[in-house]
C-alpha atoms as a PDB file:
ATOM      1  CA  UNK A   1     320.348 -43.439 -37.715  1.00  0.00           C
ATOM      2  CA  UNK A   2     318.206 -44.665 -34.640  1.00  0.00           C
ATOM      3  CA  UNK A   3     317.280 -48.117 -34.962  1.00  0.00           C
ATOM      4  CA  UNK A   4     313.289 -48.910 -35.069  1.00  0.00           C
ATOM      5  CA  UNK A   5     311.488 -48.855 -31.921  1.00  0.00           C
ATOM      6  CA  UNK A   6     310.153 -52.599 -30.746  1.00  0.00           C
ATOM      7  CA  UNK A   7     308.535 -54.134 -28.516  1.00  0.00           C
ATOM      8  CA  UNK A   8     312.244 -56.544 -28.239  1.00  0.00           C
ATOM      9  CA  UNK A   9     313.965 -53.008 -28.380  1.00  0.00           C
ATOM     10  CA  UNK A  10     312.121 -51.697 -25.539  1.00  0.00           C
ATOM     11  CA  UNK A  11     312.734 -54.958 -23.484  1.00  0.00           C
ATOM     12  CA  UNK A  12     316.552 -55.136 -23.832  1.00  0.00           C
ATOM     13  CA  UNK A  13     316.219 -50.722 -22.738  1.00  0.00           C
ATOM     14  CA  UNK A  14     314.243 -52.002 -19.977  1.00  0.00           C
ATOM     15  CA  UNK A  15     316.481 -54.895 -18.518  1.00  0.00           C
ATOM     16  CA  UNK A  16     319.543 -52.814 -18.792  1.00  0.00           C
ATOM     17  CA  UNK A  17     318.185 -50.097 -17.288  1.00  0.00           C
ATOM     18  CA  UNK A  18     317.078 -52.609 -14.160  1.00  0.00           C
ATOM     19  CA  UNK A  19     320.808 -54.999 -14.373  1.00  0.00           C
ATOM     20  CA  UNK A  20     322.663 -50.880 -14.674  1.00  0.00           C
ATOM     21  CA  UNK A  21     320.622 -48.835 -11.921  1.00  0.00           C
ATOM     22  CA  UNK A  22     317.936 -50.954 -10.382  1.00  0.00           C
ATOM     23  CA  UNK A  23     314.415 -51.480 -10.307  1.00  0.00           C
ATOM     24  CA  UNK A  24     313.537 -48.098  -8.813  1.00  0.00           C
ATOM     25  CA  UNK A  25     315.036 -46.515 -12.234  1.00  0.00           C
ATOM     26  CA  UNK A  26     312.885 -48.457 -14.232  1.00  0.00           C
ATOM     27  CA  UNK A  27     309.791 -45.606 -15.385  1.00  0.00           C
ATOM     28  CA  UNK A  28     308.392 -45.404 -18.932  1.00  0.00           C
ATOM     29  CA  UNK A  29     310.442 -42.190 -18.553  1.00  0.00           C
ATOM     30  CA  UNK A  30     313.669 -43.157 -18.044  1.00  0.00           C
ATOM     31  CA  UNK A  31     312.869 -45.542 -20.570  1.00  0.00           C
ATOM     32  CA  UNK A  32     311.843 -43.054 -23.345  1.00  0.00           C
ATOM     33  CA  UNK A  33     315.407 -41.916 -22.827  1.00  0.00           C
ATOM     34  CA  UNK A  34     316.924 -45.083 -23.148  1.00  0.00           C
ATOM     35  CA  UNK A  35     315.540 -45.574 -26.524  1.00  0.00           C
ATOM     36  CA  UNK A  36     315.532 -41.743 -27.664  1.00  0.00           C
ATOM     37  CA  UNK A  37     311.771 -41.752 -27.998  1.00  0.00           C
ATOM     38  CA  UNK A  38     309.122 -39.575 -26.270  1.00  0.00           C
ATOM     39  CA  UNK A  39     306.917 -41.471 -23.515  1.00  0.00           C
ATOM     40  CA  UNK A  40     303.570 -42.056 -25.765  1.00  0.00           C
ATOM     41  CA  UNK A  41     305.433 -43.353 -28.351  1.00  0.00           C
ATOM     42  CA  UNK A  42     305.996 -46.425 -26.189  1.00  0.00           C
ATOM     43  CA  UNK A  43     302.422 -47.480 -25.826  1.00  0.00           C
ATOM     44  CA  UNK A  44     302.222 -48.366 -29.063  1.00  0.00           C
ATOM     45  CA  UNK A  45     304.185 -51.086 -28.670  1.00  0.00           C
ATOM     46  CA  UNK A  46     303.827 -52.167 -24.245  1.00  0.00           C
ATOM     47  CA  UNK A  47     300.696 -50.864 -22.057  1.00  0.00           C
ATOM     48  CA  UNK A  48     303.112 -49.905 -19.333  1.00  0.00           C
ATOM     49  CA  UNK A  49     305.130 -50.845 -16.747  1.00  0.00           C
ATOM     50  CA  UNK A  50     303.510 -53.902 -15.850  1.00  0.00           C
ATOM     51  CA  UNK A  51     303.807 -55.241 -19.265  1.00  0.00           C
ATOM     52  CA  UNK A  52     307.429 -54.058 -19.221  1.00  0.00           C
ATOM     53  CA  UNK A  53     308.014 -56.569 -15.704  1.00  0.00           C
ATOM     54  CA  UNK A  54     306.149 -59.580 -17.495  1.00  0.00           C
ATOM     55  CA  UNK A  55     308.131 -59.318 -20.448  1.00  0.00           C
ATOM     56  CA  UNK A  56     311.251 -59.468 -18.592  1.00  0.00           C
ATOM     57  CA  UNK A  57     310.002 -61.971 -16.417  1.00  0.00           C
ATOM     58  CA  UNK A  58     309.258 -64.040 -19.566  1.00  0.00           C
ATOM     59  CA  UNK A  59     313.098 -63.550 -20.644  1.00  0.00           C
ATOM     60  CA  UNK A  60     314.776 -64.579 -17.756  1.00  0.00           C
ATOM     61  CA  UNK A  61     312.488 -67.848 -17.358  1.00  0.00           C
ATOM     62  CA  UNK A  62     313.739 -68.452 -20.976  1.00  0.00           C
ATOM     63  CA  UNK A  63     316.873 -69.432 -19.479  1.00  0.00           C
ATOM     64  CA  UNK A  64     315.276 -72.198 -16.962  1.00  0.00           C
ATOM     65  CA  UNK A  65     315.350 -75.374 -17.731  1.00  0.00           C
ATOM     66  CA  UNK A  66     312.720 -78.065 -16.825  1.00  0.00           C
ATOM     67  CA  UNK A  67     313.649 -80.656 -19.065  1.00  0.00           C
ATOM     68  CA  UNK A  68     314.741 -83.129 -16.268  1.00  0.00           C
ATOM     69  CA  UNK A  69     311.262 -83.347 -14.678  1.00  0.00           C
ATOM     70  CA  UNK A  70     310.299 -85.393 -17.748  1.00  0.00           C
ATOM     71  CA  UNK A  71     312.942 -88.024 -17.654  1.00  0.00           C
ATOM     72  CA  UNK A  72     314.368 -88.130 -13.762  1.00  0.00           C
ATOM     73  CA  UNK A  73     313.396 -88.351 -10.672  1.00  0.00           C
ATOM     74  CA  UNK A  74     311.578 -85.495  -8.902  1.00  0.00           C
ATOM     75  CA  UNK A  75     314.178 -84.759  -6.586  1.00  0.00           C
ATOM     76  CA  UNK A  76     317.246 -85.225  -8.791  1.00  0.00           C
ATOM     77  CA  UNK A  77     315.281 -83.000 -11.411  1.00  0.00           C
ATOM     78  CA  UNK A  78     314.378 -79.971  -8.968  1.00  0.00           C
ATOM     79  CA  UNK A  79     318.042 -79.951  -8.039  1.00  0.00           C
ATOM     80  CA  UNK A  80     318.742 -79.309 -11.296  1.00  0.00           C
ATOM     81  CA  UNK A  81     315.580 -76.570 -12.309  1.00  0.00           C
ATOM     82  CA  UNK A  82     317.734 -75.063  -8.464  1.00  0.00           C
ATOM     83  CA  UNK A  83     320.500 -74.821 -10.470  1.00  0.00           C
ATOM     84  CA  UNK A  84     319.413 -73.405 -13.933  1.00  0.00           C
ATOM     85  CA  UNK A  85     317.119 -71.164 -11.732  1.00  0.00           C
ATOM     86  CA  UNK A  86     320.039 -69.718 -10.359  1.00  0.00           C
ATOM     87  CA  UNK A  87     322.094 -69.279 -13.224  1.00  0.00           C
ATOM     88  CA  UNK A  88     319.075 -67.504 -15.109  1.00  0.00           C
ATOM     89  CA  UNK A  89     318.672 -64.878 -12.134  1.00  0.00           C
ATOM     90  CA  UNK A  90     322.411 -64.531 -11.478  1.00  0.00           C
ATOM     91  CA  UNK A  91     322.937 -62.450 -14.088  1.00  0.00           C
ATOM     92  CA  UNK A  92     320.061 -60.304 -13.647  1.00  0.00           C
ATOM     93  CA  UNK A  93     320.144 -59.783  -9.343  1.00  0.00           C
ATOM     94  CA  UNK A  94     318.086 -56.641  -9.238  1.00  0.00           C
ATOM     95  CA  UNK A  95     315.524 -58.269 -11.350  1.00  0.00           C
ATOM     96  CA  UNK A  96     314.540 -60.284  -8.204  1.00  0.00           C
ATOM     97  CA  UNK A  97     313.111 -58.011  -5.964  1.00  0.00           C
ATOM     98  CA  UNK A  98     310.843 -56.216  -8.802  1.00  0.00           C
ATOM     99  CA  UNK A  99     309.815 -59.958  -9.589  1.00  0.00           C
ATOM    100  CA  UNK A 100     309.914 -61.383  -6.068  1.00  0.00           C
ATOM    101  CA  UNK A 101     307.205 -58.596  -5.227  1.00  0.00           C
ATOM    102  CA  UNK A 102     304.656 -58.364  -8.389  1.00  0.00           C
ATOM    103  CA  UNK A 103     301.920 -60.586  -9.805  1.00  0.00           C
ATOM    104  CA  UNK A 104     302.733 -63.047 -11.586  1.00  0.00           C
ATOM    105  CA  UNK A 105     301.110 -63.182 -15.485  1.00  0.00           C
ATOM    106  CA  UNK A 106     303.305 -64.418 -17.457  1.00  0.00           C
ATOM    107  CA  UNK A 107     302.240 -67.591 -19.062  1.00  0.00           C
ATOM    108  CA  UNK A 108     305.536 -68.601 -19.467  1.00  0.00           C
ATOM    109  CA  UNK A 109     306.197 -68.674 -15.667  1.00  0.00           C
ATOM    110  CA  UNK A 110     303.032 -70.239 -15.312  1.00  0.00           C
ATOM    111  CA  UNK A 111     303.758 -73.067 -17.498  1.00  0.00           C
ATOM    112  CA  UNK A 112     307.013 -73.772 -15.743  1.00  0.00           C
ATOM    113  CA  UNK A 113     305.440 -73.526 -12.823  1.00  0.00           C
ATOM    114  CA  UNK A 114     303.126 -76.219 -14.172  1.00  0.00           C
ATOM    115  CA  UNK A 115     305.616 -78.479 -15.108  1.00  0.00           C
ATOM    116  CA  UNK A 116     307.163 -78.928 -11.467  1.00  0.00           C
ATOM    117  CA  UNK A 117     304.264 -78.951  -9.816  1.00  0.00           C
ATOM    118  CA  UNK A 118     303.028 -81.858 -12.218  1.00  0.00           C
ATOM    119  CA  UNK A 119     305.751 -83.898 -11.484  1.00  0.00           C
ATOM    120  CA  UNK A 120     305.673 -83.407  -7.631  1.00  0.00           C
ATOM    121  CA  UNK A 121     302.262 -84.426  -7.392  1.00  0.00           C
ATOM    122  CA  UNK A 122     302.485 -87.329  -9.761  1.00  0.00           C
ATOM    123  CA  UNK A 123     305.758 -88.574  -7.455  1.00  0.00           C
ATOM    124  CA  UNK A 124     302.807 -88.506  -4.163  1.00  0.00           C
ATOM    125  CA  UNK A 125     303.127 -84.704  -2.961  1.00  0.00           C
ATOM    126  CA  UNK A 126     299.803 -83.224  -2.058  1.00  0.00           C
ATOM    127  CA  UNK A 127     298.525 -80.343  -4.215  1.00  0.00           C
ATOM    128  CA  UNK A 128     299.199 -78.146  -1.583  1.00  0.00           C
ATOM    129  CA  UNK A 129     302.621 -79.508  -0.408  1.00  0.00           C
ATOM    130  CA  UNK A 130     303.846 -79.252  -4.259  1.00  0.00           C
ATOM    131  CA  UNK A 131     303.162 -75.469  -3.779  1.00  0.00           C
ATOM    132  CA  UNK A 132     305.126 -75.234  -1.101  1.00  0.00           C
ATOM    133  CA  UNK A 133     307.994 -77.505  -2.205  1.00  0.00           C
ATOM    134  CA  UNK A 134     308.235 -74.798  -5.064  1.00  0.00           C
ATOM    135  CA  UNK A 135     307.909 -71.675  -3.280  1.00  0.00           C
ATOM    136  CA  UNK A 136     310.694 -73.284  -0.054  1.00  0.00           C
ATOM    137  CA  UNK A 137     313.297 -74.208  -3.835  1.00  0.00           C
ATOM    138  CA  UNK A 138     312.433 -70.586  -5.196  1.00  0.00           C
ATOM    139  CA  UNK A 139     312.911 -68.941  -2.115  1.00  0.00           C
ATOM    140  CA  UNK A 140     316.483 -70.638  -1.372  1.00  0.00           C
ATOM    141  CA  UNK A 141     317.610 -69.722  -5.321  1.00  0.00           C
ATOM    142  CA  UNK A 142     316.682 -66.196  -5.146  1.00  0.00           C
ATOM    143  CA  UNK A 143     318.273 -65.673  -1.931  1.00  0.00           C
ATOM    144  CA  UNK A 144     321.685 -67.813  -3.215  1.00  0.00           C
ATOM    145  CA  UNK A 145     321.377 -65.530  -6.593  1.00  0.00           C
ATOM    146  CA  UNK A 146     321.487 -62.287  -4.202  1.00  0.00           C
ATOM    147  CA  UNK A 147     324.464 -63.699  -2.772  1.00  0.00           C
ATOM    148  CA  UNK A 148     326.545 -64.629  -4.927  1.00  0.00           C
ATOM    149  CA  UNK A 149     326.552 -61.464  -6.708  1.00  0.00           C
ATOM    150  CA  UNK A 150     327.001 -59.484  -3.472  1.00  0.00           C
ATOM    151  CA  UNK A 151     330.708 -57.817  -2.993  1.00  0.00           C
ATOM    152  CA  UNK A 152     333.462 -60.259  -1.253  1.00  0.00           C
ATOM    153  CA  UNK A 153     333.887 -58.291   1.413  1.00  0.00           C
ATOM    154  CA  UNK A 154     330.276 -58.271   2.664  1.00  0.00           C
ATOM    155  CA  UNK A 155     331.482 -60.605   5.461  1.00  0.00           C
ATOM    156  CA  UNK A 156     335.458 -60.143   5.858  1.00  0.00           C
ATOM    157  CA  UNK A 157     337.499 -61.689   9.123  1.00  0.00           C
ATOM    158  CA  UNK A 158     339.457 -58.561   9.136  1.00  0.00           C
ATOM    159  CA  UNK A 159     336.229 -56.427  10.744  1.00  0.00           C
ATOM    160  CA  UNK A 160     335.372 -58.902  13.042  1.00  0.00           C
ATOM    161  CA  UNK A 161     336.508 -58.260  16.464  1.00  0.00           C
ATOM    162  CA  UNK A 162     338.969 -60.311  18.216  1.00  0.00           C
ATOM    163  CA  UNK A 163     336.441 -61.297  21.321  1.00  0.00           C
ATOM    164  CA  UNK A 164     334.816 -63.642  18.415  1.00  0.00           C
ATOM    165  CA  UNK A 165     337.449 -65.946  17.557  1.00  0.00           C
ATOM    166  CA  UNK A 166     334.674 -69.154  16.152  1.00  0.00           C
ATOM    167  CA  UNK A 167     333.714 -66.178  13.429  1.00  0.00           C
ATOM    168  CA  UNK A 168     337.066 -64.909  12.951  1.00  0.00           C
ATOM    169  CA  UNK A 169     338.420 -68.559  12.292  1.00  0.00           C
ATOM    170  CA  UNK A 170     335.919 -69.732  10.146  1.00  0.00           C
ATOM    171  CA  UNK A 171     336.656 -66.824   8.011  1.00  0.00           C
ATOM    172  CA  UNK A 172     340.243 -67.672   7.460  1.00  0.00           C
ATOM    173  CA  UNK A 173     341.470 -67.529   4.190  1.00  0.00           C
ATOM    174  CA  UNK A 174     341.756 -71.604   4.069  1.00  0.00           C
ATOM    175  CA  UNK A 175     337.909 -71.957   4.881  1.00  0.00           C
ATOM    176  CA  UNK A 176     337.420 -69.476   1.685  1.00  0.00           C
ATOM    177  CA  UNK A 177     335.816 -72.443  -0.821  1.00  0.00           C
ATOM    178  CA  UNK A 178     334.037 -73.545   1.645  1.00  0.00           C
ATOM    179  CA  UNK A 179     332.216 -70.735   2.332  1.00  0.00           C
ATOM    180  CA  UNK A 180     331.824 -69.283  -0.650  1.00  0.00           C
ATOM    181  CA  UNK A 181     328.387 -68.598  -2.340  1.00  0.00           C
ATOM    182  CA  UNK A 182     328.235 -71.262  -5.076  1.00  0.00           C
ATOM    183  CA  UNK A 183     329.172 -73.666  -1.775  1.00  0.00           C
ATOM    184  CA  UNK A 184     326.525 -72.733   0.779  1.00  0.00           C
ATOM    185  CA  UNK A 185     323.777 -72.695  -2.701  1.00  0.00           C
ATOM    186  CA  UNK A 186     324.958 -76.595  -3.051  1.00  0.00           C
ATOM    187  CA  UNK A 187     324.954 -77.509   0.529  1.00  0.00           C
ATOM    188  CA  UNK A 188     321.492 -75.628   1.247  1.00  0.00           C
ATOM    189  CA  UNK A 189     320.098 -77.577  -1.931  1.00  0.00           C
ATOM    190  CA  UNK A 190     321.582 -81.440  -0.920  1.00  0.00           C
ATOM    191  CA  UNK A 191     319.904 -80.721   2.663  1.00  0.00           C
ATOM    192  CA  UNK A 192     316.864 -79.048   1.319  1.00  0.00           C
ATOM    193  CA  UNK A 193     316.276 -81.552  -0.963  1.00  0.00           C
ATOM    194  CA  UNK A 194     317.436 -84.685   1.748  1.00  0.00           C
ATOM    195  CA  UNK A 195     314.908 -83.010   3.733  1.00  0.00           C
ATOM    196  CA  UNK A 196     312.009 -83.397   1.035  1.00  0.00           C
ATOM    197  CA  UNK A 197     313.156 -86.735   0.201  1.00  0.00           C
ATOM    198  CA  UNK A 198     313.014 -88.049   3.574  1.00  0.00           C
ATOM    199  CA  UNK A 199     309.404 -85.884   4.238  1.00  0.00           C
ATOM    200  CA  UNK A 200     307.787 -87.343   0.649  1.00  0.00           C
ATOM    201  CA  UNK A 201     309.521 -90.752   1.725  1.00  0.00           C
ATOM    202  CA  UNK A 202     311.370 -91.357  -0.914  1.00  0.00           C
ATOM    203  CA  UNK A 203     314.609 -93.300  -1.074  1.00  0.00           C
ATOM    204  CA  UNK A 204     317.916 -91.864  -2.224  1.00  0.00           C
ATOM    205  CA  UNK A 205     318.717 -90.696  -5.600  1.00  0.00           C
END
């Protein structure tokens, strides 16, 4: 028997649909297959497409936590909304180019949103300057997210040529922690964040 059709139903569809074939496969067609349905019976339950983005915006900002801008310092708290941030879009990478590139209406987000911009400006960043302290974290997690689900051989010391030896040796398997993914994300975040400290002139954490 085919289970009910929901509006929760037609999310899960939706994000597998993205997480299995991309964002590009994601119509109100392919979703009517999904779920076994014909195409108007979906309205009844999501306008559309963009509906169908904010929703799964909305569930993947579920997972982000911004607990710590309540009780810590700003900096030590967006180092950890980085890290959530990352974990949350990790496990959905082709999620963050459809997101990356469409309005935002979620209230959800926007509420986040809220919440680290609050605690910027209350620690002395400019309206502005909280903006862009936001946007400069976002941008590093989403890149970070995109690569540390990319294949391990996207950059391998077996196809670089010998005439580059710094590349070639830096690639050696003994440098392989130290380049990985999860390491650059850490280092990029302790400079970022040294960077904003030192800009916002704030001590050390």
């Amino acid at each position: 028997m085919t289970p009910p059709l929901s509006r929760d139903r037609l999310l899960a569809a939706a994000m597998s649909i993205v997480d299995e074939e991309g964002a590009e496969a994601l119509t109100m067609r392919a979703l009517a297959g999904r779920v076994d349905r014909q195409v108007s019976s979906l309205y009844n339950h999501v306008s559309g497409r963009t509906e169908l983005i904010e929703l799964m915006r909305a569930k993947v900002v579920e997972r982000i936590d911004v607990s710590a801008f309540v009780s810590k310092p700003w900096d030590v708290a967006l180092g950890e909304w980085a890290r959530s941030y990352l974990m949350a879009f990790a496990q959905h990478p082709h999620l963050i180019r459809l997101l990356a590139t469409t309005p935002i209406r979620d209230e959800s987000t926007l509420a986040m949103y809220n919440v680290v911009v609050r605690a910027l400006t209350e620690a002395g960043w400019a309206a502005g300057e909280s903006i862009a302290v936001l946007r400069t974290v976002e941008a590093h997690v989403l890149g970070s997210a995109l690569d540390i689900v990319a294949p391990g051989n996207m950059l391998d010391a077996a196809a670089v040529p010998e005439e580059l030896p710094a590349l070639r040796a830096a690639l050696a398997v003994e440098h392989h922690s130290a380049g990985a993914a999860e390491a650059a994300f850490d280092l990029g975040l302790t400079a970022l964040i040294a960077g904003l400290r030192e800009r916002n002139g704030a001590p050390s954490a």
